[in-house]
C-alpha atoms as a PDB file:
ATOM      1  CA  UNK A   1      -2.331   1.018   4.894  1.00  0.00           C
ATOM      2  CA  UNK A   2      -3.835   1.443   1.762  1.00  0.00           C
ATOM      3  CA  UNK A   3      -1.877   1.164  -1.291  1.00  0.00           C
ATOM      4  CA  UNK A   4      -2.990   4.937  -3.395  1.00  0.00           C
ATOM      5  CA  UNK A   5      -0.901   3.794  -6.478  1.00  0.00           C
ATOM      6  CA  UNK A   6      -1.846   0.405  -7.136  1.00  0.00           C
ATOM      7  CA  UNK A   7      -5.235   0.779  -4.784  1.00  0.00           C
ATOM      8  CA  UNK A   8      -4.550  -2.610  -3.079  1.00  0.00           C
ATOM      9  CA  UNK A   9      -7.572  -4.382  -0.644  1.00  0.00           C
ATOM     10  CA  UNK A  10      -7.230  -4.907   3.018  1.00  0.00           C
ATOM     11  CA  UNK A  11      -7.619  -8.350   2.886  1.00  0.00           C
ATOM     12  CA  UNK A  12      -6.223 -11.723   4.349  1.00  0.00           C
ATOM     13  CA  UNK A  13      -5.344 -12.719   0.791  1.00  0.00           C
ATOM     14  CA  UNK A  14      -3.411  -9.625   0.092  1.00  0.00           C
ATOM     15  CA  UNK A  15      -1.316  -9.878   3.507  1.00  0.00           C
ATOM     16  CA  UNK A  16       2.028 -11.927   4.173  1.00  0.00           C
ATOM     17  CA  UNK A  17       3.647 -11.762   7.124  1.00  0.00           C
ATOM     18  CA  UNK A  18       7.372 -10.952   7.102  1.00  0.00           C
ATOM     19  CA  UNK A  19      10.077  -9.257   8.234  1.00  0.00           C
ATOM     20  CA  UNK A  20      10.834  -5.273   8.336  1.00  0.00           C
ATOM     21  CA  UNK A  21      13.185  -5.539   5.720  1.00  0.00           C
ATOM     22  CA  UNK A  22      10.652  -7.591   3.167  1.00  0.00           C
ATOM     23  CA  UNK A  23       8.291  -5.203   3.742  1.00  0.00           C
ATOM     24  CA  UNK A  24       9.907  -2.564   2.633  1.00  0.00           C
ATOM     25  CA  UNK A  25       8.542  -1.631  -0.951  1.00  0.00           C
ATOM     26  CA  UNK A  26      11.839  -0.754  -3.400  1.00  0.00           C
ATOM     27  CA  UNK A  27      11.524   1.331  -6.140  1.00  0.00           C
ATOM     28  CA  UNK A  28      12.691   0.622  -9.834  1.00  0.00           C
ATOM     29  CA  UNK A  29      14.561   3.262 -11.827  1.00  0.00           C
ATOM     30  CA  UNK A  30      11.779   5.279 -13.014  1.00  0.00           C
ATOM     31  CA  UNK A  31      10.586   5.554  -9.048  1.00  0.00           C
ATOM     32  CA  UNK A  32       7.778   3.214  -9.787  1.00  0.00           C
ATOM     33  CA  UNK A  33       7.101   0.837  -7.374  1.00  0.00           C
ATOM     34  CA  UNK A  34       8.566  -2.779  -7.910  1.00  0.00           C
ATOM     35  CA  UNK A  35       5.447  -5.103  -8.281  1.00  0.00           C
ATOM     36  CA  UNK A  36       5.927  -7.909  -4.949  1.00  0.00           C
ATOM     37  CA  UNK A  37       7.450 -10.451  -7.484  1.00  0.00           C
ATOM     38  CA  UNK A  38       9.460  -7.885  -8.267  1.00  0.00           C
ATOM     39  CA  UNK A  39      10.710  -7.200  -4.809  1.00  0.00           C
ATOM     40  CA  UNK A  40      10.886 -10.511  -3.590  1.00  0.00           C
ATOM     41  CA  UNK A  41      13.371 -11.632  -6.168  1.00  0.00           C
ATOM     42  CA  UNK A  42      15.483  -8.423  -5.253  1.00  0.00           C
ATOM     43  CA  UNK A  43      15.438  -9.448  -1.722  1.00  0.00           C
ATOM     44  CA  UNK A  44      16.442 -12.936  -2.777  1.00  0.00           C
ATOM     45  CA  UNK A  45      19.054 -11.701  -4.721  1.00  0.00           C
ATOM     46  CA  UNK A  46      20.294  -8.965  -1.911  1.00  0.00           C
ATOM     47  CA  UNK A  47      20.361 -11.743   0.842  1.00  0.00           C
ATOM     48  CA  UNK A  48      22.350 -14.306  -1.710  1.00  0.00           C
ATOM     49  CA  UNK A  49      19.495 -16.796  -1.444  1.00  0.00           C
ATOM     50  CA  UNK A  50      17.791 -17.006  -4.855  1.00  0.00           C
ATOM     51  CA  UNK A  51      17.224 -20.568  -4.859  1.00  0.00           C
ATOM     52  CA  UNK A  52      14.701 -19.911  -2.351  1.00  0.00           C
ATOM     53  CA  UNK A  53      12.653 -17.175  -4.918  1.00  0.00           C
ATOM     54  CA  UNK A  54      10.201 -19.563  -6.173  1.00  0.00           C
ATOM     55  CA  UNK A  55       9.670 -21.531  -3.519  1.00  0.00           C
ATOM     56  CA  UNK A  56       8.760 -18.151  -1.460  1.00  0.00           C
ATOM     57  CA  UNK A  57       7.001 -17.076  -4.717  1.00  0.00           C
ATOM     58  CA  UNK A  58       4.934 -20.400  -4.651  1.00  0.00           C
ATOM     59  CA  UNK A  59       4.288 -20.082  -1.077  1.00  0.00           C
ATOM     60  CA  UNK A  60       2.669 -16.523  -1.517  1.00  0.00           C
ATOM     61  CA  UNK A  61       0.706 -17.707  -5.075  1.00  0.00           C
ATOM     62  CA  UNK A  62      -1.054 -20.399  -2.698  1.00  0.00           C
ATOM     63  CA  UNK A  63      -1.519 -17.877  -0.184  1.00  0.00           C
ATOM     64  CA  UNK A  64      -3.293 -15.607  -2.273  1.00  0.00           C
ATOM     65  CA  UNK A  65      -5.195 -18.145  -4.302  1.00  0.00           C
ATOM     66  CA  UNK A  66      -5.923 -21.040  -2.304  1.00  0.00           C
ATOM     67  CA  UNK A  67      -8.801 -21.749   0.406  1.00  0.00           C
ATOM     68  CA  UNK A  68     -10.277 -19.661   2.567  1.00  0.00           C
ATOM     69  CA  UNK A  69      -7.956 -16.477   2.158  1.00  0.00           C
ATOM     70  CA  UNK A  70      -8.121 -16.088  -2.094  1.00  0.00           C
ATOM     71  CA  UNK A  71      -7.697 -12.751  -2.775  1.00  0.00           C
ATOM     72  CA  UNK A  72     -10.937 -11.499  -4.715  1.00  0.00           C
ATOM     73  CA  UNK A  73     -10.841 -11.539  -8.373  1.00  0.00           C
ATOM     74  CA  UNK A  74     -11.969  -8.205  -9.682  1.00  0.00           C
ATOM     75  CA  UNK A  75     -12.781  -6.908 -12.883  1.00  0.00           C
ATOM     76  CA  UNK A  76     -11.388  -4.225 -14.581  1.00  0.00           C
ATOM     77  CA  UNK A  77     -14.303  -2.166 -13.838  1.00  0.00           C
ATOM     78  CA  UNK A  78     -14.629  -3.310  -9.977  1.00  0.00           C
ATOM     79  CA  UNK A  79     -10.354  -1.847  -9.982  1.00  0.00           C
ATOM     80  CA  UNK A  80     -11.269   1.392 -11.621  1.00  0.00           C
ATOM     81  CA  UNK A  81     -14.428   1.904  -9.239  1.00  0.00           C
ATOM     82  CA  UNK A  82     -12.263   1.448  -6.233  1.00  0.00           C
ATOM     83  CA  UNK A  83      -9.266   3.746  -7.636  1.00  0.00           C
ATOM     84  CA  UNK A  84     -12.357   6.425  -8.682  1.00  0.00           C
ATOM     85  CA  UNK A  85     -13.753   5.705  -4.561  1.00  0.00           C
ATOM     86  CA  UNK A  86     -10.417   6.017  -3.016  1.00  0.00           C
ATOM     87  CA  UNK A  87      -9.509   8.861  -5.128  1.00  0.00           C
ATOM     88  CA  UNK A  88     -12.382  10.826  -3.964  1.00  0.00           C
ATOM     89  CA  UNK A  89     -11.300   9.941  -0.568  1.00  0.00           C
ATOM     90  CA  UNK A  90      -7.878  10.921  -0.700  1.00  0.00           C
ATOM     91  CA  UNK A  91      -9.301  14.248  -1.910  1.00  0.00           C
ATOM     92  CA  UNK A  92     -11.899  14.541   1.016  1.00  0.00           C
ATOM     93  CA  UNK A  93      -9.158  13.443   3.965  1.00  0.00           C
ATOM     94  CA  UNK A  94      -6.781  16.181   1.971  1.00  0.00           C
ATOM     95  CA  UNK A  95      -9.506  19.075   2.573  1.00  0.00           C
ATOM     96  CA  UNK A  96     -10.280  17.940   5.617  1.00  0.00           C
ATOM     97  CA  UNK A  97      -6.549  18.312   6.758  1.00  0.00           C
ATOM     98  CA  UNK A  98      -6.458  21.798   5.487  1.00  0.00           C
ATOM     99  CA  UNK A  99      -9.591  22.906   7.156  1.00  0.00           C
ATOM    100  CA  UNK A 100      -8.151  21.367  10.551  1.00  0.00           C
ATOM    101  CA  UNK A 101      -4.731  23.125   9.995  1.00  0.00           C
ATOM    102  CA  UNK A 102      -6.430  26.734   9.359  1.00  0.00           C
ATOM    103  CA  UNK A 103      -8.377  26.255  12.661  1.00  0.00           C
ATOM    104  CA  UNK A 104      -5.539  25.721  14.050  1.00  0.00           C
ATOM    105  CA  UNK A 105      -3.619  28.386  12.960  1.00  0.00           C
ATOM    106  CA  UNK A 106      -6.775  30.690  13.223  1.00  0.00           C
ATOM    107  CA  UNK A 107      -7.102  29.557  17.175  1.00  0.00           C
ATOM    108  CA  UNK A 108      -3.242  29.868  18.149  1.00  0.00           C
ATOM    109  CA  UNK A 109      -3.373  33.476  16.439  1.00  0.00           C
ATOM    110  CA  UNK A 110      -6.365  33.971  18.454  1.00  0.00           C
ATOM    111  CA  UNK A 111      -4.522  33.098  21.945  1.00  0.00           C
ATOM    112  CA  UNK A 112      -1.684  34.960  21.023  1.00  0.00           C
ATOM    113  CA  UNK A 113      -3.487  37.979  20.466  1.00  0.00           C
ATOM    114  CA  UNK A 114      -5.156  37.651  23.991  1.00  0.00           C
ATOM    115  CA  UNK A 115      -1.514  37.517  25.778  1.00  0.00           C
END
């Protein structure tokens, strides 16, 4: 899924497998998101096991840095053309939602006008 807050990429670099529980975004105080380091040193500190946060935090660095899955390195202006793009998206799937949902309220009132 695409992140619409922080407008993250589908791609190998940006993807670590793990559990259910890991996966699960938190949320700080203010309801903002946790950033993953964030949330990784929550869940370290959750499951009593935060010798293991840099280590993990190392392992997912190299991940996203190293070899043949480094995440892209994008500008500032690359991040706010793909937050502009996936804005207008999010706009476009909202309307298109509506429009399906009024046909389908416009066909059911049809059919139950014809009973």
């Amino acid at each position: 899924m695409f992140n619409k807050i922080e407008y993250g990429l589908h791609h190998p670099g940006n993807i670590v497998p793990c559990c259910k529980v890991c996966n699960t975004r938190r949320k700080k105080a203010d309801n903002s998101y946790m950033s993953w380091e964030e949330h990784l040193y929550k869940v370290c500190e959750d499951n009593n096991t935060l010798e293991y946060y840099e280590e993990r935090r190392n392992a997912i660095l190299r991940h996203m840095n190293d070899g043949k899955f480094k995440y892209p390195c994008l500008s500032n202006e690359e991040k706010n053309a793909i937050k502009i793009i996936a804005d207008s998206l999010y706009e476009n799937i909202k309307l298109e939602v509506d429009k399906s949902l009024n046909l389908f309220q416009n066909l059911q009132k049809a059919f139950i006008k014809s009973i």
